[in-house]
PDB file of N, CA and C in Angstrom:
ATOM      1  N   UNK A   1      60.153 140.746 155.606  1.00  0.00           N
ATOM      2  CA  UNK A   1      60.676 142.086 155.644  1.00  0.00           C
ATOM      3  C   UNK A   1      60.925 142.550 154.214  1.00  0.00           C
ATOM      4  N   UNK A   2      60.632 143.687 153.583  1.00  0.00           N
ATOM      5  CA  UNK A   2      60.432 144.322 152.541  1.00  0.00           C
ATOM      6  C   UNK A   2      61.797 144.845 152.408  1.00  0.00           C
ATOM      7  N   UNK A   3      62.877 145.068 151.416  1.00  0.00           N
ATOM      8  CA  UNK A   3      63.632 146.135 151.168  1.00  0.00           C
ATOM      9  C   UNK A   3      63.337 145.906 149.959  1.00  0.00           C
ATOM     10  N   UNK A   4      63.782 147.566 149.602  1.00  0.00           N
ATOM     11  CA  UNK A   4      63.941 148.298 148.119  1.00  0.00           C
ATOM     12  C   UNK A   4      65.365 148.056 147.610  1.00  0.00           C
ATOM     13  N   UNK A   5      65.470 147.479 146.402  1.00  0.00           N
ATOM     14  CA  UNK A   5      66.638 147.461 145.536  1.00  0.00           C
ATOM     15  C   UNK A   5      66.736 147.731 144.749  1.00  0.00           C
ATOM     16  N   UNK A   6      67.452 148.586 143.733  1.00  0.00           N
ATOM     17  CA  UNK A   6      67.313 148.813 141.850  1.00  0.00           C
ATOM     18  C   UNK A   6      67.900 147.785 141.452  1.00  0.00           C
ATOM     19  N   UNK A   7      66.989 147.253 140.791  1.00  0.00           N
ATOM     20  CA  UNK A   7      66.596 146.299 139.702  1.00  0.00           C
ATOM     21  C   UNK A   7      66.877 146.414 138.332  1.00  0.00           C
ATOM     22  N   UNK A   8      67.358 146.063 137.482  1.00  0.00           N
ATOM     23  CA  UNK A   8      67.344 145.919 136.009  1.00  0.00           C
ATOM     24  C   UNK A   8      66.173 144.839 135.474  1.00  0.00           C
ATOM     25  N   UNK A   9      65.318 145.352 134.644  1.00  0.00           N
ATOM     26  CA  UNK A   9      65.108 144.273 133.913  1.00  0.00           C
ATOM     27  C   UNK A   9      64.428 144.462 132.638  1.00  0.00           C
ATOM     28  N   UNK A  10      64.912 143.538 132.056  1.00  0.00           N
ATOM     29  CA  UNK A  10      64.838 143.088 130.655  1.00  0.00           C
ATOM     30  C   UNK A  10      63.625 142.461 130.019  1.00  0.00           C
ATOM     31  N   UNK A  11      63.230 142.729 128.696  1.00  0.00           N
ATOM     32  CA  UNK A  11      62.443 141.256 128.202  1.00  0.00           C
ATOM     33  C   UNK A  11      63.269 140.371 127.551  1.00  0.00           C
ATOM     34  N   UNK A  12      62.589 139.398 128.709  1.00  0.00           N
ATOM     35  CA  UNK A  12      63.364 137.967 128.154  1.00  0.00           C
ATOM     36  C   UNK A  12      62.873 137.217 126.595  1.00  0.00           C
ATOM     37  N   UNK A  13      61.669 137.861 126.292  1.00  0.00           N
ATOM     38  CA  UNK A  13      61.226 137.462 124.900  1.00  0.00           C
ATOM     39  C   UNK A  13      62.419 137.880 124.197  1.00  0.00           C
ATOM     40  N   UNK A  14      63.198 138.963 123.650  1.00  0.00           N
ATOM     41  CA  UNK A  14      64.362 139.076 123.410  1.00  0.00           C
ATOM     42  C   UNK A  14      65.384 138.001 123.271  1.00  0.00           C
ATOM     43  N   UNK A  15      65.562 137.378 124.068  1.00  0.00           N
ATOM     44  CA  UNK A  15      66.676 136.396 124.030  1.00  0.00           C
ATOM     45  C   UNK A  15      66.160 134.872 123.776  1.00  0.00           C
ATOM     46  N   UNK A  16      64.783 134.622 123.225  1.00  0.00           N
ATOM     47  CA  UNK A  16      64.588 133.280 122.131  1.00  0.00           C
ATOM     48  C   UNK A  16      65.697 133.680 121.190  1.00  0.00           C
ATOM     49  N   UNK A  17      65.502 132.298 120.596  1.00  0.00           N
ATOM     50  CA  UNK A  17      64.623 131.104 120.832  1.00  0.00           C
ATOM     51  C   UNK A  17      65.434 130.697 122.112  1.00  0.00           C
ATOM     52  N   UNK A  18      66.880 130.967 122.617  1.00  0.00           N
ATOM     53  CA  UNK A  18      67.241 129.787 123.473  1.00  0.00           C
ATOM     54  C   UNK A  18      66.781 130.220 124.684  1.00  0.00           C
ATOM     55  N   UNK A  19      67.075 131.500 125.322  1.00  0.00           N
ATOM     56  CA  UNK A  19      66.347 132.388 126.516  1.00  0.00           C
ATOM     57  C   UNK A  19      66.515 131.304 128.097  1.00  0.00           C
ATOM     58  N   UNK A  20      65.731 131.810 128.836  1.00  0.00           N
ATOM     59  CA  UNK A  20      66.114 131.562 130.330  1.00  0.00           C
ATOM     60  C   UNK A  20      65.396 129.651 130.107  1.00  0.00           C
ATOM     61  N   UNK A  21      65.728 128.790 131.504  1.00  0.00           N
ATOM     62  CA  UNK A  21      65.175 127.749 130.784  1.00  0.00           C
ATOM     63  C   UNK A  21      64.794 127.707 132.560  1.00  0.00           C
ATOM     64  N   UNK A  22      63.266 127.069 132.633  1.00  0.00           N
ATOM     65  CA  UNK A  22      63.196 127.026 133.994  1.00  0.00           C
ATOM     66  C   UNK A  22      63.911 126.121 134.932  1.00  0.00           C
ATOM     67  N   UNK A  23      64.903 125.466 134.524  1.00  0.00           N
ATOM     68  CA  UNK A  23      65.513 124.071 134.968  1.00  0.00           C
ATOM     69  C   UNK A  23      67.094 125.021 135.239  1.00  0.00           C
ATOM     70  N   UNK A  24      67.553 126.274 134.895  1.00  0.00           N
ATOM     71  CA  UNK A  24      68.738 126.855 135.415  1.00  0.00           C
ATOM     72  C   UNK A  24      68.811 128.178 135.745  1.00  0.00           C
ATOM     73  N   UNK A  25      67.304 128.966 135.303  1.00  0.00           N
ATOM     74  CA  UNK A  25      66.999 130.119 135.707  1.00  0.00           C
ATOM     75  C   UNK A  25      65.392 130.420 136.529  1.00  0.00           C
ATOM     76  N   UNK A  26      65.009 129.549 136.345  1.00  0.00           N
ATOM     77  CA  UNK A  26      63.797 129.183 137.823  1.00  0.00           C
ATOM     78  C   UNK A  26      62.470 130.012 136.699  1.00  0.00           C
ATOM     79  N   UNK A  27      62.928 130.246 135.630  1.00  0.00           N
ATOM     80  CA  UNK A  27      61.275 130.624 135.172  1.00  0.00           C
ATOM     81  C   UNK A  27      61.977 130.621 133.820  1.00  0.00           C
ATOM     82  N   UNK A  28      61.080 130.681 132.682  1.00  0.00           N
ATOM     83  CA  UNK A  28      61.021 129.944 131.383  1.00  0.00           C
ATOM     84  C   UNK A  28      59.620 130.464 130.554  1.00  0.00           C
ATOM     85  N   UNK A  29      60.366 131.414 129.516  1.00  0.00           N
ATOM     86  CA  UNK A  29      58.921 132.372 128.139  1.00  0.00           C
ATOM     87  C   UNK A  29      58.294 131.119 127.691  1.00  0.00           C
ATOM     88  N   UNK A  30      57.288 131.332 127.308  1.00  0.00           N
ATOM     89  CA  UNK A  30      56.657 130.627 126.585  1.00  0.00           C
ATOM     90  C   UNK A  30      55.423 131.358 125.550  1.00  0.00           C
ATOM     91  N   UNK A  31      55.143 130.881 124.705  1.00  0.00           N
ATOM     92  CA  UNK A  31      54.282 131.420 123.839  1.00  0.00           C
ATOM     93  C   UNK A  31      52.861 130.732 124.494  1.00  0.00           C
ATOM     94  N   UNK A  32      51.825 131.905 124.468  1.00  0.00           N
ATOM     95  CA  UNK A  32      50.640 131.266 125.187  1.00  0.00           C
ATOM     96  C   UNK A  32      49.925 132.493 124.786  1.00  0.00           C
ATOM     97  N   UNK A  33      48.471 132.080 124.346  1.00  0.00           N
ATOM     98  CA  UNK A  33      47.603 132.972 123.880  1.00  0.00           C
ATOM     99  C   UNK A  33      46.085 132.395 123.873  1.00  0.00           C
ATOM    100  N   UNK A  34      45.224 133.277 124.903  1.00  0.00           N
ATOM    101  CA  UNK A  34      44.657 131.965 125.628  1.00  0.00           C
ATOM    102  C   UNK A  34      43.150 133.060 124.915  1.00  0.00           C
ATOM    103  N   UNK A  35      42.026 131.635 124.924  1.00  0.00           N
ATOM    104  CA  UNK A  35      40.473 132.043 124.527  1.00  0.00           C
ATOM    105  C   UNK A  35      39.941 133.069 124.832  1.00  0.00           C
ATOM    106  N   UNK A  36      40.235 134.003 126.066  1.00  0.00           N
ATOM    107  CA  UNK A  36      39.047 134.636 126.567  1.00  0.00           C
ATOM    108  C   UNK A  36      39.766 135.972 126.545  1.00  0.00           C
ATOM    109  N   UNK A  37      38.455 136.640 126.490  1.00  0.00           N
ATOM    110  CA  UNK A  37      38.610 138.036 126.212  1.00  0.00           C
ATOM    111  C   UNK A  37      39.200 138.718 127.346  1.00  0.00           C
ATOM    112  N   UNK A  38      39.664 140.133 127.410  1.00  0.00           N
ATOM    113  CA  UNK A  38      40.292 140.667 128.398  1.00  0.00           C
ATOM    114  C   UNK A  38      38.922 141.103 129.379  1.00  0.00           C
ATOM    115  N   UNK A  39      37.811 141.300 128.830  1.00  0.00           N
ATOM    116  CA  UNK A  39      36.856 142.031 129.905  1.00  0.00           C
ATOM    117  C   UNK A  39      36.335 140.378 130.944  1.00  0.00           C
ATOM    118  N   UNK A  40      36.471 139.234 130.236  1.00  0.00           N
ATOM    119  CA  UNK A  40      36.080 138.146 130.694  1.00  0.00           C
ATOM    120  C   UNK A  40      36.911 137.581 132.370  1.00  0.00           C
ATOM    121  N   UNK A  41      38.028 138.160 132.661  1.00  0.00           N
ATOM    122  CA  UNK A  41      38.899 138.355 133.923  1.00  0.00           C
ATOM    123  C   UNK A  41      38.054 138.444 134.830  1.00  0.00           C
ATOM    124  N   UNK A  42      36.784 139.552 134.815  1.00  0.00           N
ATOM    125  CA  UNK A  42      36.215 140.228 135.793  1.00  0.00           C
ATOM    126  C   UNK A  42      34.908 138.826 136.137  1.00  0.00           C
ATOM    127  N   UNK A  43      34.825 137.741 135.383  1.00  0.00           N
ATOM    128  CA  UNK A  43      34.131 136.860 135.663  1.00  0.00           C
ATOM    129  C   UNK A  43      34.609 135.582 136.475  1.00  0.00           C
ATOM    130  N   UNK A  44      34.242 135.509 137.533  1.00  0.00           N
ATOM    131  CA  UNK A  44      35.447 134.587 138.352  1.00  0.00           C
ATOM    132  C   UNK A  44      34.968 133.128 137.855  1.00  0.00           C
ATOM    133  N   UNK A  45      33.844 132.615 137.632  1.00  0.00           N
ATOM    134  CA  UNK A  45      33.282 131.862 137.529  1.00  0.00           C
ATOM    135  C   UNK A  45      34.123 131.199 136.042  1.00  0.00           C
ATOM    136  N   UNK A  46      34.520 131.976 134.758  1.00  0.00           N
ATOM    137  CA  UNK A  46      34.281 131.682 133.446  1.00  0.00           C
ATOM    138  C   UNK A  46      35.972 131.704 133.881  1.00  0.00           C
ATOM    139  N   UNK A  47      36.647 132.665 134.782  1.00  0.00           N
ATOM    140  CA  UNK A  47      37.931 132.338 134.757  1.00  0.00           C
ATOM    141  C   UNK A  47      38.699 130.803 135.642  1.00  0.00           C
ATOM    142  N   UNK A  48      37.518 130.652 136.495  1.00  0.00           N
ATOM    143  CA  UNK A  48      37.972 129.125 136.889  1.00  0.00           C
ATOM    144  C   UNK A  48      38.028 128.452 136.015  1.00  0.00           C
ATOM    145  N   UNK A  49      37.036 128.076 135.278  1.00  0.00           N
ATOM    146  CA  UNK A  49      36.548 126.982 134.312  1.00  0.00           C
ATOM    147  C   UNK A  49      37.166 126.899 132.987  1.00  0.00           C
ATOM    148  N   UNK A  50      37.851 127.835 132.208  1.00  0.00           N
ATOM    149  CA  UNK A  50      38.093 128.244 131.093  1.00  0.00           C
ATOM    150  C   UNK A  50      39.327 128.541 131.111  1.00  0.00           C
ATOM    151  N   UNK A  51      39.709 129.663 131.994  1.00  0.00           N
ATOM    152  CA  UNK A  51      41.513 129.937 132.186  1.00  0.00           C
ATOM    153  C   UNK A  51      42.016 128.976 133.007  1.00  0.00           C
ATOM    154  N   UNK A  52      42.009 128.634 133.720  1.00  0.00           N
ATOM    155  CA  UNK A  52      42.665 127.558 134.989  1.00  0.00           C
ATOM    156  C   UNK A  52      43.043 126.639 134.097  1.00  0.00           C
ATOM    157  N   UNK A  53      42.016 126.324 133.390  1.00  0.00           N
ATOM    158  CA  UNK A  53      42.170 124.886 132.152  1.00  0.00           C
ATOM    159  C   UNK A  53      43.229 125.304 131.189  1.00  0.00           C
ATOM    160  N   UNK A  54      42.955 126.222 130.613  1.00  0.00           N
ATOM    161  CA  UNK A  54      43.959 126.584 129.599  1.00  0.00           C
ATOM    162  C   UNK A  54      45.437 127.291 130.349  1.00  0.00           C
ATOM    163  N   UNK A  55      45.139 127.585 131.214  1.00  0.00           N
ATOM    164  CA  UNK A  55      46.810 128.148 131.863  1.00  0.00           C
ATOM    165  C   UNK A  55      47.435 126.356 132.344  1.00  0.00           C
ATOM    166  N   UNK A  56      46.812 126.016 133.118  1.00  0.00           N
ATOM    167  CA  UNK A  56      47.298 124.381 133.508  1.00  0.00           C
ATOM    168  C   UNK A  56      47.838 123.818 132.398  1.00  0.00           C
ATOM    169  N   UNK A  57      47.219 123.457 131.248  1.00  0.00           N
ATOM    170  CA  UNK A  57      47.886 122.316 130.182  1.00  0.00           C
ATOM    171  C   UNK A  57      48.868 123.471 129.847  1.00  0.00           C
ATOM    172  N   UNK A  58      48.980 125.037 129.351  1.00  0.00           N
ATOM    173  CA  UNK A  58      50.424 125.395 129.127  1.00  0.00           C
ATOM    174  C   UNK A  58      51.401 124.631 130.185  1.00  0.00           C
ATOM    175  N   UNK A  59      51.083 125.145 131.198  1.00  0.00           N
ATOM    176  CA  UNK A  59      52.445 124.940 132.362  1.00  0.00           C
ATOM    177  C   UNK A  59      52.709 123.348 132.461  1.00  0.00           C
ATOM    178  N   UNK A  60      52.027 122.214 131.685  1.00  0.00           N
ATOM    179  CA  UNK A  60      51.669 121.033 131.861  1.00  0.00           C
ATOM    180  C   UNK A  60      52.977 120.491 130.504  1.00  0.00           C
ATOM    181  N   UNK A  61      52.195 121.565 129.295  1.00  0.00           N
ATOM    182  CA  UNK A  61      53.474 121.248 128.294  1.00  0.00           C
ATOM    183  C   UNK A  61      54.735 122.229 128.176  1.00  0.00           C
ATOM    184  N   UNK A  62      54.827 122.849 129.292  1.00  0.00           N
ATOM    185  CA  UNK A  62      56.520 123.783 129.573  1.00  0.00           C
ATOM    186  C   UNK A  62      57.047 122.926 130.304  1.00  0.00           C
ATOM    187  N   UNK A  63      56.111 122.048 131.307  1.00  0.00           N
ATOM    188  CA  UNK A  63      57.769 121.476 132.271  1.00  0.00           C
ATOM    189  C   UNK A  63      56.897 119.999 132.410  1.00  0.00           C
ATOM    190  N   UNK A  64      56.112 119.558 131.324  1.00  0.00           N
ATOM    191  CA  UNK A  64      55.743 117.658 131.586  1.00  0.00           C
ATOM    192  C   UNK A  64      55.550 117.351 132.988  1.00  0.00           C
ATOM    193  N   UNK A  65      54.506 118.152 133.831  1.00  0.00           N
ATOM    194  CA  UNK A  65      53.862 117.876 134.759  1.00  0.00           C
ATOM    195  C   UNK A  65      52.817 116.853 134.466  1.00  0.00           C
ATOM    196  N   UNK A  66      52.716 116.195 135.347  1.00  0.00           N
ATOM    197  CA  UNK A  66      51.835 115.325 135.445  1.00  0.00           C
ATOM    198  C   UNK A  66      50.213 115.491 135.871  1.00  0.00           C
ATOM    199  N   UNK A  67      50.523 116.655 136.420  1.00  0.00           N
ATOM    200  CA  UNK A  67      49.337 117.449 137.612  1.00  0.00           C
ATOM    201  C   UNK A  67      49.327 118.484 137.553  1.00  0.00           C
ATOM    202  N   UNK A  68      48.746 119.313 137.489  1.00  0.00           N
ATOM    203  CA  UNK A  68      48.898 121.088 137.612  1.00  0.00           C
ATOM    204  C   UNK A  68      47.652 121.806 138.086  1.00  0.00           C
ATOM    205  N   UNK A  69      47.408 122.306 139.412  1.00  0.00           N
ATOM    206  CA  UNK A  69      46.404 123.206 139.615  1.00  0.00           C
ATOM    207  C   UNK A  69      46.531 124.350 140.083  1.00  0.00           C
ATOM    208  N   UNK A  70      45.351 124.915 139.271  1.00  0.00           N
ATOM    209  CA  UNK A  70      45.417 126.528 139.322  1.00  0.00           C
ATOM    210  C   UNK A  70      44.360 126.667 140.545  1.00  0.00           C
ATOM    211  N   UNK A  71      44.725 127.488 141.566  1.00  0.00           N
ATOM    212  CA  UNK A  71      43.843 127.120 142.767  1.00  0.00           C
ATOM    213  C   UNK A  71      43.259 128.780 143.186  1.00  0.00           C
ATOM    214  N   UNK A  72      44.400 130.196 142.625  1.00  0.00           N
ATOM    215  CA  UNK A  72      44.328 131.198 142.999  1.00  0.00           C
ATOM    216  C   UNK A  72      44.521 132.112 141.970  1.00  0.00           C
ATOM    217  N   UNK A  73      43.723 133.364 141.919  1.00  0.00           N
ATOM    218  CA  UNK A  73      43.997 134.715 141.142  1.00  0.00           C
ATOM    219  C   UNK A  73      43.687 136.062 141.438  1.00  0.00           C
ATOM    220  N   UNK A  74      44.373 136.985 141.343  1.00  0.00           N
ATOM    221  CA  UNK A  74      44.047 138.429 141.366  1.00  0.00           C
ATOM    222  C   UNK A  74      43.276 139.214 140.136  1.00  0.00           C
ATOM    223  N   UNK A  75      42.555 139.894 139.951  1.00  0.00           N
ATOM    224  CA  UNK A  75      42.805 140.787 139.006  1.00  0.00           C
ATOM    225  C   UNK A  75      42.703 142.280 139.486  1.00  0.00           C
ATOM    226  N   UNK A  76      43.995 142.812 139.370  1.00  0.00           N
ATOM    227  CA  UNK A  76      44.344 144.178 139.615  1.00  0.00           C
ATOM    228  C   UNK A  76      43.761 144.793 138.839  1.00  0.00           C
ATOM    229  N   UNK A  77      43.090 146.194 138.943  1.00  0.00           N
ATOM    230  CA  UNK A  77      42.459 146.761 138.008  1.00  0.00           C
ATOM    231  C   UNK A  77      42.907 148.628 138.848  1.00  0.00           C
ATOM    232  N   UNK A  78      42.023 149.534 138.072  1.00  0.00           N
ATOM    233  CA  UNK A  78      41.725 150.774 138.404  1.00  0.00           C
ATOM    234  C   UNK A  78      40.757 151.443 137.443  1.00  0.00           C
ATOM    235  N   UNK A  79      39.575 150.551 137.619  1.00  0.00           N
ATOM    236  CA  UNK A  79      38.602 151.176 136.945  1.00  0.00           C
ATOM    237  C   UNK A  79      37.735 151.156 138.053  1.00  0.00           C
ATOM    238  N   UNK A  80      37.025 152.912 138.224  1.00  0.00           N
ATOM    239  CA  UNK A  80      36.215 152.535 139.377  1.00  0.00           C
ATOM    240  C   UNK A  80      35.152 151.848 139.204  1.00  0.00           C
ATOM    241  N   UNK A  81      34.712 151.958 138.019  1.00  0.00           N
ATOM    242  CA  UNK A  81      32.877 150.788 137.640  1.00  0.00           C
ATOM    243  C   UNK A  81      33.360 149.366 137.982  1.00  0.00           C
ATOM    244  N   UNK A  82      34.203 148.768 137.941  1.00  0.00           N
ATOM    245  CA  UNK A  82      34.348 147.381 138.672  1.00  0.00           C
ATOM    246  C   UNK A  82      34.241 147.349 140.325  1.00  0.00           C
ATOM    247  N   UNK A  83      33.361 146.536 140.919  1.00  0.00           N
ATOM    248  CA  UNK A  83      33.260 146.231 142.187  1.00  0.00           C
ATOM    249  C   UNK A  83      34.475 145.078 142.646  1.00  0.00           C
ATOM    250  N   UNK A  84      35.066 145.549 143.924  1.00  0.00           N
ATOM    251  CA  UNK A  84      35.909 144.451 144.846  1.00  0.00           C
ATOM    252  C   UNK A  84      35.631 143.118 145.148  1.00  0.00           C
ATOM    253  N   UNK A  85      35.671 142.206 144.932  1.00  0.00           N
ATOM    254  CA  UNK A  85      35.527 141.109 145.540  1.00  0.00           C
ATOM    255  C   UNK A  85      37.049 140.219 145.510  1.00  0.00           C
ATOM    256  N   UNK A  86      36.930 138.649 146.025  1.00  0.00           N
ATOM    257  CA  UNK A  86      37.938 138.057 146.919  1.00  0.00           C
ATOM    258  C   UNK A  86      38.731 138.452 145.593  1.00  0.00           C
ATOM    259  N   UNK A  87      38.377 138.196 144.076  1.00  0.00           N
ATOM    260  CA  UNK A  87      39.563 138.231 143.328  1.00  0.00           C
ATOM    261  C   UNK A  87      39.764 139.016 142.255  1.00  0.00           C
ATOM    262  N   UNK A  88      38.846 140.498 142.653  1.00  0.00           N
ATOM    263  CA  UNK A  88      38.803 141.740 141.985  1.00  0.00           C
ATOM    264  C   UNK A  88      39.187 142.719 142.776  1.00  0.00           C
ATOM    265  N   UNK A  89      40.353 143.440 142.554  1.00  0.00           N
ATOM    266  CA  UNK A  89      41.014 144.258 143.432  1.00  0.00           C
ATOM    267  C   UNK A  89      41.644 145.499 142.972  1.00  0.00           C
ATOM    268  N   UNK A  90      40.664 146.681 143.455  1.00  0.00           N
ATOM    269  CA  UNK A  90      40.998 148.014 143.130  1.00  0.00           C
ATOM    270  C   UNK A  90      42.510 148.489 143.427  1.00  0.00           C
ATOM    271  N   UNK A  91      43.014 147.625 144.229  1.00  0.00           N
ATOM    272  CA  UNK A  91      44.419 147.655 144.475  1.00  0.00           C
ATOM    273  C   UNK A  91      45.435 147.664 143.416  1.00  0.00           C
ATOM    274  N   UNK A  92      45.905 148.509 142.418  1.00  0.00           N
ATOM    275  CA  UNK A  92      47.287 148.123 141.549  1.00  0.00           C
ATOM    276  C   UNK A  92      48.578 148.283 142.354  1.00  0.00           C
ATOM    277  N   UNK A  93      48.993 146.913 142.256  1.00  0.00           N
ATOM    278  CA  UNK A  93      50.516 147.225 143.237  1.00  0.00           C
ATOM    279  C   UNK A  93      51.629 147.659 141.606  1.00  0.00           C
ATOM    280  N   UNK A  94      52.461 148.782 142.151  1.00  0.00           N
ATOM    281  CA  UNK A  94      53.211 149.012 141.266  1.00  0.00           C
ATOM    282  C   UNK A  94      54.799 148.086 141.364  1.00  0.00           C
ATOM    283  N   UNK A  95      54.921 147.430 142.789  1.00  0.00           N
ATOM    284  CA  UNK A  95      56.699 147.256 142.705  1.00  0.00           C
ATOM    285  C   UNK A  95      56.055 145.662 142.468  1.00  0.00           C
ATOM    286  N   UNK A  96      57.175 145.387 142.261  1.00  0.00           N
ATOM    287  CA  UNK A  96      57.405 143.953 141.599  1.00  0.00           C
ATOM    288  C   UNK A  96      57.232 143.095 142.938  1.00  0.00           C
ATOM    289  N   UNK A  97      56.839 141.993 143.351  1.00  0.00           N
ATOM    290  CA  UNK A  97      56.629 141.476 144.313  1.00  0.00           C
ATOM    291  C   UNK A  97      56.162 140.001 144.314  1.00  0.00           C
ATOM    292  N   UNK A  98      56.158 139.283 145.531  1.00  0.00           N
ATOM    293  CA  UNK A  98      55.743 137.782 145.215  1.00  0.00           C
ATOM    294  C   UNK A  98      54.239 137.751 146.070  1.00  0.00           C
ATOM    295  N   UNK A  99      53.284 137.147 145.563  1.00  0.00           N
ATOM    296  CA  UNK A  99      51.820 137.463 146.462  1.00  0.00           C
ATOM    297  C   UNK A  99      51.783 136.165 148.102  1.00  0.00           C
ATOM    298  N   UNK A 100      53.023 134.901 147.427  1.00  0.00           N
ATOM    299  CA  UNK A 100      52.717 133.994 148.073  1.00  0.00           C
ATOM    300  C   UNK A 100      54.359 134.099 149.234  1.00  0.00           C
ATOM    301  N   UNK A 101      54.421 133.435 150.183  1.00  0.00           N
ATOM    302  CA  UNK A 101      55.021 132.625 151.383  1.00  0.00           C
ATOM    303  C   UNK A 101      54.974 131.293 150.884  1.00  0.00           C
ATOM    304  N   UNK A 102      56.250 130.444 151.338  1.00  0.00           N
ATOM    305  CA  UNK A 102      55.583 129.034 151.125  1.00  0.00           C
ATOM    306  C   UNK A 102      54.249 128.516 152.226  1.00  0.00           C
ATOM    307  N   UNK A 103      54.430 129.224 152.956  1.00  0.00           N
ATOM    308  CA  UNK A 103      53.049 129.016 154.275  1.00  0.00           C
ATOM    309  C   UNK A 103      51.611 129.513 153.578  1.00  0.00           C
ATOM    310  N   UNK A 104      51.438 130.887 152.982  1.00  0.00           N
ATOM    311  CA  UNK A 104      50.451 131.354 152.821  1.00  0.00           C
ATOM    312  C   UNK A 104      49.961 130.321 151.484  1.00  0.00           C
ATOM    313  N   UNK A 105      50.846 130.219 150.570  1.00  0.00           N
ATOM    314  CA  UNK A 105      50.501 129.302 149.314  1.00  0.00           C
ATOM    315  C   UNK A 105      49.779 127.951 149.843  1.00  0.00           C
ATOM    316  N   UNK A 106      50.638 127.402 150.839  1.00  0.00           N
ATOM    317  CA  UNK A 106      49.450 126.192 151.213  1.00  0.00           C
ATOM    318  C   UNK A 106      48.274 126.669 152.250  1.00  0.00           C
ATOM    319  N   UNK A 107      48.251 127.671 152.493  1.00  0.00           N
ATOM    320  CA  UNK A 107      46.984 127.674 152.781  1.00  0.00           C
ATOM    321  C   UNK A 107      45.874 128.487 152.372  1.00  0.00           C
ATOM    322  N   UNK A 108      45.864 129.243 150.937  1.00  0.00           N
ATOM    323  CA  UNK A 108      45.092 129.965 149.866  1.00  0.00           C
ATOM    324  C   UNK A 108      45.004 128.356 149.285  1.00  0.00           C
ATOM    325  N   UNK A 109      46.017 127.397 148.916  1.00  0.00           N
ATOM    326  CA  UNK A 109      45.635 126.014 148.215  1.00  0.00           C
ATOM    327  C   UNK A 109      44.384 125.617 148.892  1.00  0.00           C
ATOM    328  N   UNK A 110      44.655 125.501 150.038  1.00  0.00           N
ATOM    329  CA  UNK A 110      43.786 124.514 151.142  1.00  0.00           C
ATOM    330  C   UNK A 110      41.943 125.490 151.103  1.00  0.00           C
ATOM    331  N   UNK A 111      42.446 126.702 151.230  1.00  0.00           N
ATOM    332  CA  UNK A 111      40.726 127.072 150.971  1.00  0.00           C
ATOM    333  C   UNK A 111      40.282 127.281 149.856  1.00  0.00           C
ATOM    334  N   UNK A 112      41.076 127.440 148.735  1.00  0.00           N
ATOM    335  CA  UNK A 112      40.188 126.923 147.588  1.00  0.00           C
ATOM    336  C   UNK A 112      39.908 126.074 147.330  1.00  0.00           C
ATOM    337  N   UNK A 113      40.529 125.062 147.568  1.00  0.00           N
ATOM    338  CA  UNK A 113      40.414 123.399 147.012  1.00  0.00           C
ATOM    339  C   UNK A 113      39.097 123.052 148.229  1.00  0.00           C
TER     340      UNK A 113
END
């Protein structure tokens, strides 16, 4: 069930170096600045292989995971020359929102993997 609430929010880049820590505020900045170009998104293929890799070892050296897979992605857009597919989506959602359920997450895991 959806409700609307006003929200405040802040950038937490602001409050380094010590800032939110994911171990008492459930998410944690990090500096990350990754190989591929912004038009390169629209390539699902180059974003498995290339971002998945490089987003994984960040989140690998923020919280010393042992394991980390990137299994799912959107890219929101509003350009009409881009075509729709499973993970190109003319859709821009504007409110802040979570894409996953703990139900739906294991099972977007389960058909990508």
């Amino acid at each position: 069930r959806m409700t609307l609430a006003p929200v405040l929010v802040r950038d937490a880049r602001q409050l380094r170096p010590v800032g939110p820590a994911l171990s008492s505020h459930g998410f944690q900045v990090v500096d990350f600045q990754t190989e591929l170009e912004a038009e390169t998104f629209f390539h699902t293929p180059t974003v498995r292989q290339r971002y998945y890799r490089e987003i994984c070892l960040a989140v690998q050296r923020a919280t010393g995971a042992e394991r980390v897979v990137a299994f799912h992605h959107n890219v929101r857009h509003q350009r009409p020359e881009e075509e729709s597919t499973d993970f190109v989506s003319k859709i821009y959602d504007t409110r802040v929102h979570g894409d996953y359920t703990p139900q739906s997450a294991h099972e977007i895991f389960e058909w990508q993997l």
